[in-house]
PDB file of N, CA and C in Angstrom:
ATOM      1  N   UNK A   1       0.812  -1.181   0.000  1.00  0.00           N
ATOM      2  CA  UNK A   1       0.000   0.000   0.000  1.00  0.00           C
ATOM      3  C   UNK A   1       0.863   1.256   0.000  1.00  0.00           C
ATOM      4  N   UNK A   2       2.102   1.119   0.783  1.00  0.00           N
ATOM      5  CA  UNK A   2       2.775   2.695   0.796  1.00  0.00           C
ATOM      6  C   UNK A   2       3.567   2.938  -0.650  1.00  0.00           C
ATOM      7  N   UNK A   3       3.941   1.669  -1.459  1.00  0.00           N
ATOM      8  CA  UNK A   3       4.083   1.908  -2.817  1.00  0.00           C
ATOM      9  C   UNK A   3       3.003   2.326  -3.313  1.00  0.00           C
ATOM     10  N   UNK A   4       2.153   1.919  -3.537  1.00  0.00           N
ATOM     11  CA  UNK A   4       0.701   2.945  -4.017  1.00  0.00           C
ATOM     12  C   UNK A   4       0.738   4.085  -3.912  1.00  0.00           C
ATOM     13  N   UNK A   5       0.979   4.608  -2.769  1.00  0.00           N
ATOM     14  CA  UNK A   5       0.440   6.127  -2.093  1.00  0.00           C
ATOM     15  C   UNK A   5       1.311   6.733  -2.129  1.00  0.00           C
ATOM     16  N   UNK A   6       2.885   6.339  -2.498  1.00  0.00           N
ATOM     17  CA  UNK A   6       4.035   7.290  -2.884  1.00  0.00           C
ATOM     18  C   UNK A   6       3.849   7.745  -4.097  1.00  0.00           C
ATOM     19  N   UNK A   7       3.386   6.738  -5.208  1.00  0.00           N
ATOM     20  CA  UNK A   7       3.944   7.461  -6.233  1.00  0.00           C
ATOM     21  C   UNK A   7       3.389   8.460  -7.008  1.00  0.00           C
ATOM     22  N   UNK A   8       3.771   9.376  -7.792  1.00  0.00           N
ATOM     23  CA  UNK A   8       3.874  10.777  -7.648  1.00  0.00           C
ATOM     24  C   UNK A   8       2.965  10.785  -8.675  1.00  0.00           C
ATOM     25  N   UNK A   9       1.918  10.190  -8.806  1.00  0.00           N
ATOM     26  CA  UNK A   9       0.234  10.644  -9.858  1.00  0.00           C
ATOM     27  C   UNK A   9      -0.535  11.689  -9.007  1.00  0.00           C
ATOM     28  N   UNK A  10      -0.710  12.864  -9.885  1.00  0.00           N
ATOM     29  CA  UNK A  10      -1.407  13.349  -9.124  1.00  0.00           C
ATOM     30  C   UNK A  10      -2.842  13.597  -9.506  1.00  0.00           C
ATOM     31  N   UNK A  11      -4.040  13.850  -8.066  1.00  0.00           N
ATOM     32  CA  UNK A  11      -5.238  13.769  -8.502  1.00  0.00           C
ATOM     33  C   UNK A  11      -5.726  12.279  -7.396  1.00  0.00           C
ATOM     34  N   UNK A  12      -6.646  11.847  -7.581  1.00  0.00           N
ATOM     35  CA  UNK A  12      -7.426  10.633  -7.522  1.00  0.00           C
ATOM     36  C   UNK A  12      -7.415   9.434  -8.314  1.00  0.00           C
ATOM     37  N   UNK A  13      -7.047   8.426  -7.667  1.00  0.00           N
ATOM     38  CA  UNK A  13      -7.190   6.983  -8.587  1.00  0.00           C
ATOM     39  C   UNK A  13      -8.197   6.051  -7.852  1.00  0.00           C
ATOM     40  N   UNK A  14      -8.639   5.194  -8.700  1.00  0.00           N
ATOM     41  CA  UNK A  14      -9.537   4.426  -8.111  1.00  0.00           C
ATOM     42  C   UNK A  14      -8.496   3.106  -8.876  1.00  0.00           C
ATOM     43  N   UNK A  15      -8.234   1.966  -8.105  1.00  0.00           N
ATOM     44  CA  UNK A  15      -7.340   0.787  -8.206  1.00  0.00           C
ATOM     45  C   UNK A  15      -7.661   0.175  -7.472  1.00  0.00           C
ATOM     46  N   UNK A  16      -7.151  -1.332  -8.390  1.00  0.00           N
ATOM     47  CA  UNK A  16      -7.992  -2.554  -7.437  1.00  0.00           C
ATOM     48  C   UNK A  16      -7.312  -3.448  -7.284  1.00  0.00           C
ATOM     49  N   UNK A  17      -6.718  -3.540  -5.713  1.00  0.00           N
ATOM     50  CA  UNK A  17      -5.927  -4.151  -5.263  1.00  0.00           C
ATOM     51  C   UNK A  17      -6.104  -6.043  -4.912  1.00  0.00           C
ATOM     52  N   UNK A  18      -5.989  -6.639  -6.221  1.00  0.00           N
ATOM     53  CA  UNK A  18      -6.588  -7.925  -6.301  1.00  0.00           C
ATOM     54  C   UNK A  18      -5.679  -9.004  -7.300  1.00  0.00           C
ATOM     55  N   UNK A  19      -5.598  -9.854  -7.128  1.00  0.00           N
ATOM     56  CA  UNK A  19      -4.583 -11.029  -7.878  1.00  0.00           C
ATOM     57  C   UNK A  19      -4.506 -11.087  -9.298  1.00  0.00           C
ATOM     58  N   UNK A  20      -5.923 -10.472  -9.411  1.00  0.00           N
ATOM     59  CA  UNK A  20      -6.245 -10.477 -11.215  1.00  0.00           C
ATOM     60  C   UNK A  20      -6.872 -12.173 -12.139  1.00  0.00           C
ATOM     61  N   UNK A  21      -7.019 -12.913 -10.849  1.00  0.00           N
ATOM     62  CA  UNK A  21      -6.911 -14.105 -10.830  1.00  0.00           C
ATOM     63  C   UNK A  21      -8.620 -15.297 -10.453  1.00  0.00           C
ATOM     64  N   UNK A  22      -9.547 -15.389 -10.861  1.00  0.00           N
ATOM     65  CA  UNK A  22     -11.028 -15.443 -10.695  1.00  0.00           C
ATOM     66  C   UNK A  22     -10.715 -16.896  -9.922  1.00  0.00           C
ATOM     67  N   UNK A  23     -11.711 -16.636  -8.693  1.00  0.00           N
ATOM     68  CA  UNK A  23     -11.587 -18.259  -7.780  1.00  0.00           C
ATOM     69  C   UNK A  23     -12.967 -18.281  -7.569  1.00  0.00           C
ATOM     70  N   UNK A  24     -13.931 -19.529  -7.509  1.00  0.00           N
ATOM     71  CA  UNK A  24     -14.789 -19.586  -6.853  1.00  0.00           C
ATOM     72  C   UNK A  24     -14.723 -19.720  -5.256  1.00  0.00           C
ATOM     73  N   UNK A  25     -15.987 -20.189  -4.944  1.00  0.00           N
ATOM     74  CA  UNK A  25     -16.269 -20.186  -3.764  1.00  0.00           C
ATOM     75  C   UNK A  25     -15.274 -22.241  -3.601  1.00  0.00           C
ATOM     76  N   UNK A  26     -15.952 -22.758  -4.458  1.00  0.00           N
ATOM     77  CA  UNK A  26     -15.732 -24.079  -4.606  1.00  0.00           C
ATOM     78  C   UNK A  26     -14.209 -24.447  -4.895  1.00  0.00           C
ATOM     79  N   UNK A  27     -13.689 -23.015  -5.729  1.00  0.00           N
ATOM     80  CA  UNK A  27     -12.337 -23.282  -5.311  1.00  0.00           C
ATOM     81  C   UNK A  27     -11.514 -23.320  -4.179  1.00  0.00           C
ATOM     82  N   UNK A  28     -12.497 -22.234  -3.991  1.00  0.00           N
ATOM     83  CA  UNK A  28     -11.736 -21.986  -2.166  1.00  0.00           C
ATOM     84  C   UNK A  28     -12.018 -23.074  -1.297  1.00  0.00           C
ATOM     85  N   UNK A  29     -12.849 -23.614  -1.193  1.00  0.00           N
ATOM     86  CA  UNK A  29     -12.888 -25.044  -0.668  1.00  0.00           C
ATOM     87  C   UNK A  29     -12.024 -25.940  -0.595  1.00  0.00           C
ATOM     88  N   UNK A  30     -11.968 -26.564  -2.042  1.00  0.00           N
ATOM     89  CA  UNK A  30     -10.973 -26.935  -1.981  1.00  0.00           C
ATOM     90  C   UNK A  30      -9.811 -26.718  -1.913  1.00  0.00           C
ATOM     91  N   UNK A  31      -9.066 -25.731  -1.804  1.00  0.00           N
ATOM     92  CA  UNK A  31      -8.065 -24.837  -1.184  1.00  0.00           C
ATOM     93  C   UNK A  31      -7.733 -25.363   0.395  1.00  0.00           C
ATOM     94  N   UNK A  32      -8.948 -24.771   1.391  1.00  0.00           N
ATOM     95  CA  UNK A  32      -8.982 -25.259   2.282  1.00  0.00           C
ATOM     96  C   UNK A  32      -8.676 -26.774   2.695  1.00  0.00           C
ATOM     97  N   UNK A  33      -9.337 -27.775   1.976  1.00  0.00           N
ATOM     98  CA  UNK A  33      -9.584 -28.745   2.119  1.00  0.00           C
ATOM     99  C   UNK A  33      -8.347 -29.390   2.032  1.00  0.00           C
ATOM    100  N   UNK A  34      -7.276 -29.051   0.917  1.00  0.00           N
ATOM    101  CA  UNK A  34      -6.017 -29.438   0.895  1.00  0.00           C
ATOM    102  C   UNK A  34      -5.055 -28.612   1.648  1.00  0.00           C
ATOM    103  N   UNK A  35      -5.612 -27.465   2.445  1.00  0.00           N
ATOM    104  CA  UNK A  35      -4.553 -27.219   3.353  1.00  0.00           C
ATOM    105  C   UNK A  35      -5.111 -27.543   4.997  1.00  0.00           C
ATOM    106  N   UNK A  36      -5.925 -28.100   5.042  1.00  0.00           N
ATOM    107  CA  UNK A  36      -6.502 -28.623   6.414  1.00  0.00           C
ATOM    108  C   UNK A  36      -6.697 -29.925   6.473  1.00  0.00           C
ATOM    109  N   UNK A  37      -6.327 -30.727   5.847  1.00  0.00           N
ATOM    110  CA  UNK A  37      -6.797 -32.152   5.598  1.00  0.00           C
ATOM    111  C   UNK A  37      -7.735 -33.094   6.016  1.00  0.00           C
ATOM    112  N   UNK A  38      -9.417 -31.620   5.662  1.00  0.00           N
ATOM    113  CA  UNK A  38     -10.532 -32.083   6.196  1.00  0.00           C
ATOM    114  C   UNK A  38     -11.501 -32.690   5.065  1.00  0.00           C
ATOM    115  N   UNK A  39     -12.545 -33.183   4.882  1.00  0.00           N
ATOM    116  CA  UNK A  39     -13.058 -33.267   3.879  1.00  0.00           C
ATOM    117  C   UNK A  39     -14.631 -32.713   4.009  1.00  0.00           C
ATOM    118  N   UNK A  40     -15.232 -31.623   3.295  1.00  0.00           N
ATOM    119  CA  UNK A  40     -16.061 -30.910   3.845  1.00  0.00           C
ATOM    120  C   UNK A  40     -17.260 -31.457   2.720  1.00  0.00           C
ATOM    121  N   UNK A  41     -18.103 -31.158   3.509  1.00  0.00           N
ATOM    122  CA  UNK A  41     -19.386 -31.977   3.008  1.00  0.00           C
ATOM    123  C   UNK A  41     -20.146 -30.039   2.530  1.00  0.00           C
ATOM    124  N   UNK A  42     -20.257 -30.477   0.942  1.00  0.00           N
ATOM    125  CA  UNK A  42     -21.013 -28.868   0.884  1.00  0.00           C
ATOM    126  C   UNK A  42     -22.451 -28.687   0.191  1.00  0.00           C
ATOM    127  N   UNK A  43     -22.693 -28.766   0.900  1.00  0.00           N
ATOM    128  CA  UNK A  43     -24.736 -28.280  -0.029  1.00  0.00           C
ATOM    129  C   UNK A  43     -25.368 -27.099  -0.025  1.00  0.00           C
ATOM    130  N   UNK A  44     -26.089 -27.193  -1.145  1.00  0.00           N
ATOM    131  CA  UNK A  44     -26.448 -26.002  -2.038  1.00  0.00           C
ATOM    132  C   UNK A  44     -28.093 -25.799  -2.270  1.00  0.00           C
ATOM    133  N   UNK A  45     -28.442 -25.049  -1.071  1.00  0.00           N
ATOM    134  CA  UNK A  45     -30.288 -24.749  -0.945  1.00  0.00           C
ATOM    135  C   UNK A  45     -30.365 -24.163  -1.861  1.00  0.00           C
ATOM    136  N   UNK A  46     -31.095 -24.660  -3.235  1.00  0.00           N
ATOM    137  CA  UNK A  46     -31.219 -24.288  -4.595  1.00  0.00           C
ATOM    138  C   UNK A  46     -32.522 -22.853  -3.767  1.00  0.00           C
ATOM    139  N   UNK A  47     -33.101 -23.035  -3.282  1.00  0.00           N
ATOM    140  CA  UNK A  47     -34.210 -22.243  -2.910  1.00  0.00           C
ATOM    141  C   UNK A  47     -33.474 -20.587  -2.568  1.00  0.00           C
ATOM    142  N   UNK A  48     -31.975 -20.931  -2.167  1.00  0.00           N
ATOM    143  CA  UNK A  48     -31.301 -19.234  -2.023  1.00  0.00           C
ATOM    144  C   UNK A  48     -30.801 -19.004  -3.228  1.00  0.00           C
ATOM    145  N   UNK A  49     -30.317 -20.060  -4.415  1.00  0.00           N
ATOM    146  CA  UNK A  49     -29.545 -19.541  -5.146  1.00  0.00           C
ATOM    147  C   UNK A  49     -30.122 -18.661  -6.132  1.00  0.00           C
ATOM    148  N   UNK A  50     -30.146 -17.627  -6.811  1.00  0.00           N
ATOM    149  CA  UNK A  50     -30.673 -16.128  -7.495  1.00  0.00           C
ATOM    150  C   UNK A  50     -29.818 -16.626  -8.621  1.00  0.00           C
ATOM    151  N   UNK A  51     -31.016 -16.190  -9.797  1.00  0.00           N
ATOM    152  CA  UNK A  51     -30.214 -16.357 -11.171  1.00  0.00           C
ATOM    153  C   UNK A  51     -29.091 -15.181 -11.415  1.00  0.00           C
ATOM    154  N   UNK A  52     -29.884 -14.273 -10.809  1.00  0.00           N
ATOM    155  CA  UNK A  52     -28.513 -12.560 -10.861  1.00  0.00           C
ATOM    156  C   UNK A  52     -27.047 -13.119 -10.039  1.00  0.00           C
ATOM    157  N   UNK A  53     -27.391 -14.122  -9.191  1.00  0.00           N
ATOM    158  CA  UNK A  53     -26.231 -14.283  -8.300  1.00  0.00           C
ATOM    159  C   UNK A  53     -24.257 -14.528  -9.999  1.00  0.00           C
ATOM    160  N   UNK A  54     -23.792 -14.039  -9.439  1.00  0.00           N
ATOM    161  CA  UNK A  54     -22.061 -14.151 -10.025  1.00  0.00           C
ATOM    162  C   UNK A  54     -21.845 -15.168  -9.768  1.00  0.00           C
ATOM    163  N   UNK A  55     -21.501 -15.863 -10.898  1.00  0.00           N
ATOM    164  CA  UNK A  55     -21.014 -17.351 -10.518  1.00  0.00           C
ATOM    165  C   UNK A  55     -19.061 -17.386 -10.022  1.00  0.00           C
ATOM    166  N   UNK A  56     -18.284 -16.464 -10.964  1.00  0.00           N
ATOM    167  CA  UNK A  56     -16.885 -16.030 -10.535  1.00  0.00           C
ATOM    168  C   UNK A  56     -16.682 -14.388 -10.937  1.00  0.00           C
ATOM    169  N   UNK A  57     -16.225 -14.033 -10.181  1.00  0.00           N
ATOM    170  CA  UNK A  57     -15.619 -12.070 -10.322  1.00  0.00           C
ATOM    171  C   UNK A  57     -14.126 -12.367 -10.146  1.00  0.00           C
ATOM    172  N   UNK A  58     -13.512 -11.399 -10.708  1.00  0.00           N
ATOM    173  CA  UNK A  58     -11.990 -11.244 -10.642  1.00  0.00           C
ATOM    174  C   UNK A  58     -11.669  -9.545 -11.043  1.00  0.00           C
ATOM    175  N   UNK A  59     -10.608  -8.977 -10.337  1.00  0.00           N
ATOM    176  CA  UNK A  59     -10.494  -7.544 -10.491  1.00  0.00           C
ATOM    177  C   UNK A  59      -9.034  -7.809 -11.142  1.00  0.00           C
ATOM    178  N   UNK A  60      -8.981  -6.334 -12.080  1.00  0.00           N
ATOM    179  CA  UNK A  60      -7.725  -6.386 -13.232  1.00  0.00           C
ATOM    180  C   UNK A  60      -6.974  -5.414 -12.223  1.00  0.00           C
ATOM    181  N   UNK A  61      -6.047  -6.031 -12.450  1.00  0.00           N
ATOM    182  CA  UNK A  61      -4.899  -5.414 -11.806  1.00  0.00           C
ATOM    183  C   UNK A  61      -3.805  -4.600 -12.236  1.00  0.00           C
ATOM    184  N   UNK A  62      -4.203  -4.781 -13.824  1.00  0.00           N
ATOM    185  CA  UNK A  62      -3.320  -3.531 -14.335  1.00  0.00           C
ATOM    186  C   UNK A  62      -2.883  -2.333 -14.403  1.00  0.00           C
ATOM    187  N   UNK A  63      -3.823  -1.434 -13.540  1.00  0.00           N
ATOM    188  CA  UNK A  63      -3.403   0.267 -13.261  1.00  0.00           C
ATOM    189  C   UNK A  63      -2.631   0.048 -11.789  1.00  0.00           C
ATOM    190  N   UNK A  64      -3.090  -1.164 -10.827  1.00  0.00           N
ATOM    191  CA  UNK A  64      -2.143  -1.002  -9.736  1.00  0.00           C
ATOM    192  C   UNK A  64      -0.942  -1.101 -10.262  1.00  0.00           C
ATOM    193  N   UNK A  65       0.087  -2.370 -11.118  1.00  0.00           N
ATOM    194  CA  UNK A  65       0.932  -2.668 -11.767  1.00  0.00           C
ATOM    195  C   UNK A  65       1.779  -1.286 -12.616  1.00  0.00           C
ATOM    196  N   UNK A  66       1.285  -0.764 -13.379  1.00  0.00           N
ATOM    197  CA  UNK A  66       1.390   0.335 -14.041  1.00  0.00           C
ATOM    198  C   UNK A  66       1.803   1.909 -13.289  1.00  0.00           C
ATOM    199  N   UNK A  67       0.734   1.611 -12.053  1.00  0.00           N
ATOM    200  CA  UNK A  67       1.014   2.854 -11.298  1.00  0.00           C
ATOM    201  C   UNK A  67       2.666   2.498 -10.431  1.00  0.00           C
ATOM    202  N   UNK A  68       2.735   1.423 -10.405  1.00  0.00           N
ATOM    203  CA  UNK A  68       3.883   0.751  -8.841  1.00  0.00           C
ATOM    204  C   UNK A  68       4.373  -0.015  -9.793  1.00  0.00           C
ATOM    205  N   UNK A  69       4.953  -0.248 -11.175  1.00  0.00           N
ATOM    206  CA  UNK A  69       6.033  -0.932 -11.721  1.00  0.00           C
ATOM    207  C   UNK A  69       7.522  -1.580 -10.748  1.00  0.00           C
ATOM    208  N   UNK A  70       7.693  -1.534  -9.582  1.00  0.00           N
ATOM    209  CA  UNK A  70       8.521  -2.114  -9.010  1.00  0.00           C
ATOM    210  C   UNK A  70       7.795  -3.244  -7.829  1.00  0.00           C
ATOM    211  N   UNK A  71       6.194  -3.373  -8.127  1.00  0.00           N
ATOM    212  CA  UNK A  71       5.714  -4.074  -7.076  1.00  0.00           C
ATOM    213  C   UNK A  71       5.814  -5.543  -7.475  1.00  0.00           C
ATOM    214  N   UNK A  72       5.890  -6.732  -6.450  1.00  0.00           N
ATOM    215  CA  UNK A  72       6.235  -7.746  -6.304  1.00  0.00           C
ATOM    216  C   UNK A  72       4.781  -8.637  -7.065  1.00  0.00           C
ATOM    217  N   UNK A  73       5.140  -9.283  -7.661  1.00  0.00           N
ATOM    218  CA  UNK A  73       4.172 -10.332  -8.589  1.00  0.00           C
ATOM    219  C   UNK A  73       2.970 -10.631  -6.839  1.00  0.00           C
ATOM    220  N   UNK A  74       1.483 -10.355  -6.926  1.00  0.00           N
ATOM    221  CA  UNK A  74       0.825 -10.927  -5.517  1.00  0.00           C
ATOM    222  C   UNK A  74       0.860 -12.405  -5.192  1.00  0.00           C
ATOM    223  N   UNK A  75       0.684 -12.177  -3.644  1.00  0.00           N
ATOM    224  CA  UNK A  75       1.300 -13.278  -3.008  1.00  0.00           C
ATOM    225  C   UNK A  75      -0.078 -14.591  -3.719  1.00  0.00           C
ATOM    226  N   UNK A  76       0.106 -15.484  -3.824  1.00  0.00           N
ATOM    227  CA  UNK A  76      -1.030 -16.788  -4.586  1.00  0.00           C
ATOM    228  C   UNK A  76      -1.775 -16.640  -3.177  1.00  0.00           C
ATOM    229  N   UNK A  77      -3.452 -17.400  -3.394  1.00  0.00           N
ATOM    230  CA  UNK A  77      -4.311 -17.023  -2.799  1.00  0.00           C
ATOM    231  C   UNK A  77      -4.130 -18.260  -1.879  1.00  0.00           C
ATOM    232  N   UNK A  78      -3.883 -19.215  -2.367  1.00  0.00           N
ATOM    233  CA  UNK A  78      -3.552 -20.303  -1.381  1.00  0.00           C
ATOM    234  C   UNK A  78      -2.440 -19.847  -0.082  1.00  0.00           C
ATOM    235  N   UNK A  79      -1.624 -19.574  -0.263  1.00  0.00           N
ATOM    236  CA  UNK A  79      -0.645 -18.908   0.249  1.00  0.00           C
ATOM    237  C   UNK A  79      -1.214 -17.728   1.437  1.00  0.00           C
ATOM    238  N   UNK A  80      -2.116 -17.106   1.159  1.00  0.00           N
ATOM    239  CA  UNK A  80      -2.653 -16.269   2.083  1.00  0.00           C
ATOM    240  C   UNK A  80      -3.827 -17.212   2.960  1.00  0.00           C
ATOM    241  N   UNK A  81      -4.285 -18.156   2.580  1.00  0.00           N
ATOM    242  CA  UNK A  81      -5.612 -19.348   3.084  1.00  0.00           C
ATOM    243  C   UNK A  81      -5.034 -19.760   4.367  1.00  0.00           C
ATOM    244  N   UNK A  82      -3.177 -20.571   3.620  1.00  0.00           N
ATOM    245  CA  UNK A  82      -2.143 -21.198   4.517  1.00  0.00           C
ATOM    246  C   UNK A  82      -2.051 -20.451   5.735  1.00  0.00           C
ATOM    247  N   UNK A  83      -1.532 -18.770   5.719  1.00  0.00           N
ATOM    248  CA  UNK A  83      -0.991 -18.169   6.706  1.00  0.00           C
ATOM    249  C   UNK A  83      -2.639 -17.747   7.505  1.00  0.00           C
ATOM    250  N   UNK A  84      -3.287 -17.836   6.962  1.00  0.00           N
ATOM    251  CA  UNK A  84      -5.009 -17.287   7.714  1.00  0.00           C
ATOM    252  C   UNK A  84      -4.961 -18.912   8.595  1.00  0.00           C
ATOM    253  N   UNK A  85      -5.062 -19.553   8.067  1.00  0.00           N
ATOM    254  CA  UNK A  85      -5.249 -21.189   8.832  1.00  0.00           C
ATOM    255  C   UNK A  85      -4.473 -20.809   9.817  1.00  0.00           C
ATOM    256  N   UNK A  86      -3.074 -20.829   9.874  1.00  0.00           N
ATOM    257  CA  UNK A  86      -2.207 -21.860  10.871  1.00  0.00           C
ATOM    258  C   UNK A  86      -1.695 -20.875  11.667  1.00  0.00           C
ATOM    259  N   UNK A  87      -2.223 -19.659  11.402  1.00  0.00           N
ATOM    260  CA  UNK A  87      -1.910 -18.294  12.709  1.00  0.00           C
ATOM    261  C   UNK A  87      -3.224 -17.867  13.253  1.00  0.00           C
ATOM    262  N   UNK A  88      -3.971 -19.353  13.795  1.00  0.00           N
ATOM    263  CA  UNK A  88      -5.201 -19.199  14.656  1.00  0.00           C
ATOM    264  C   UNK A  88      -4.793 -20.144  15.829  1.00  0.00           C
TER     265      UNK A  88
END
């Protein structure tokens, strides 16, 4: 973030600080599932699910990149799951 906010654009940006990288929910599961070595039982009350509902979203990350050309490739999402798990 303080690379962001140093560099010398001036004015207002709106940037979206995100992997650039689309995961479901079901990915993330299994994410979990192989870093907890649980096996999760998952069901789906068709009665909540909304046809408007997003099945995957992902944010472009190219004006953060562009603005901060010296910033570090983002950390993989698994990788952040790992350190959320095992620092509880």
């Amino acid at each position: 973030y303080t690379k962001l906010l140093s560099t010398s654009n001036q004015g207002l940006n709106t940037v979206n600080l995100c992997s650039g990288k689309s995961l479901s929910i079901r990915d993330i599961i299994e994410l979990l599932q192989q870093i907890t070595g649980h096996t999760l039982k998952v069901e789906t009350d068709s009665s909540l699910v909304r046809q408007a509902d997003i099945k995957r979203q992902y944010g472009d990350n190219q004006k953060l990149f562009s603005l901060t050309p010296k910033l570090l490739v983002p950390v993989e999402f698994k990788e952040t799951l790992k350190w959320m798990v095992h620092s509880t």
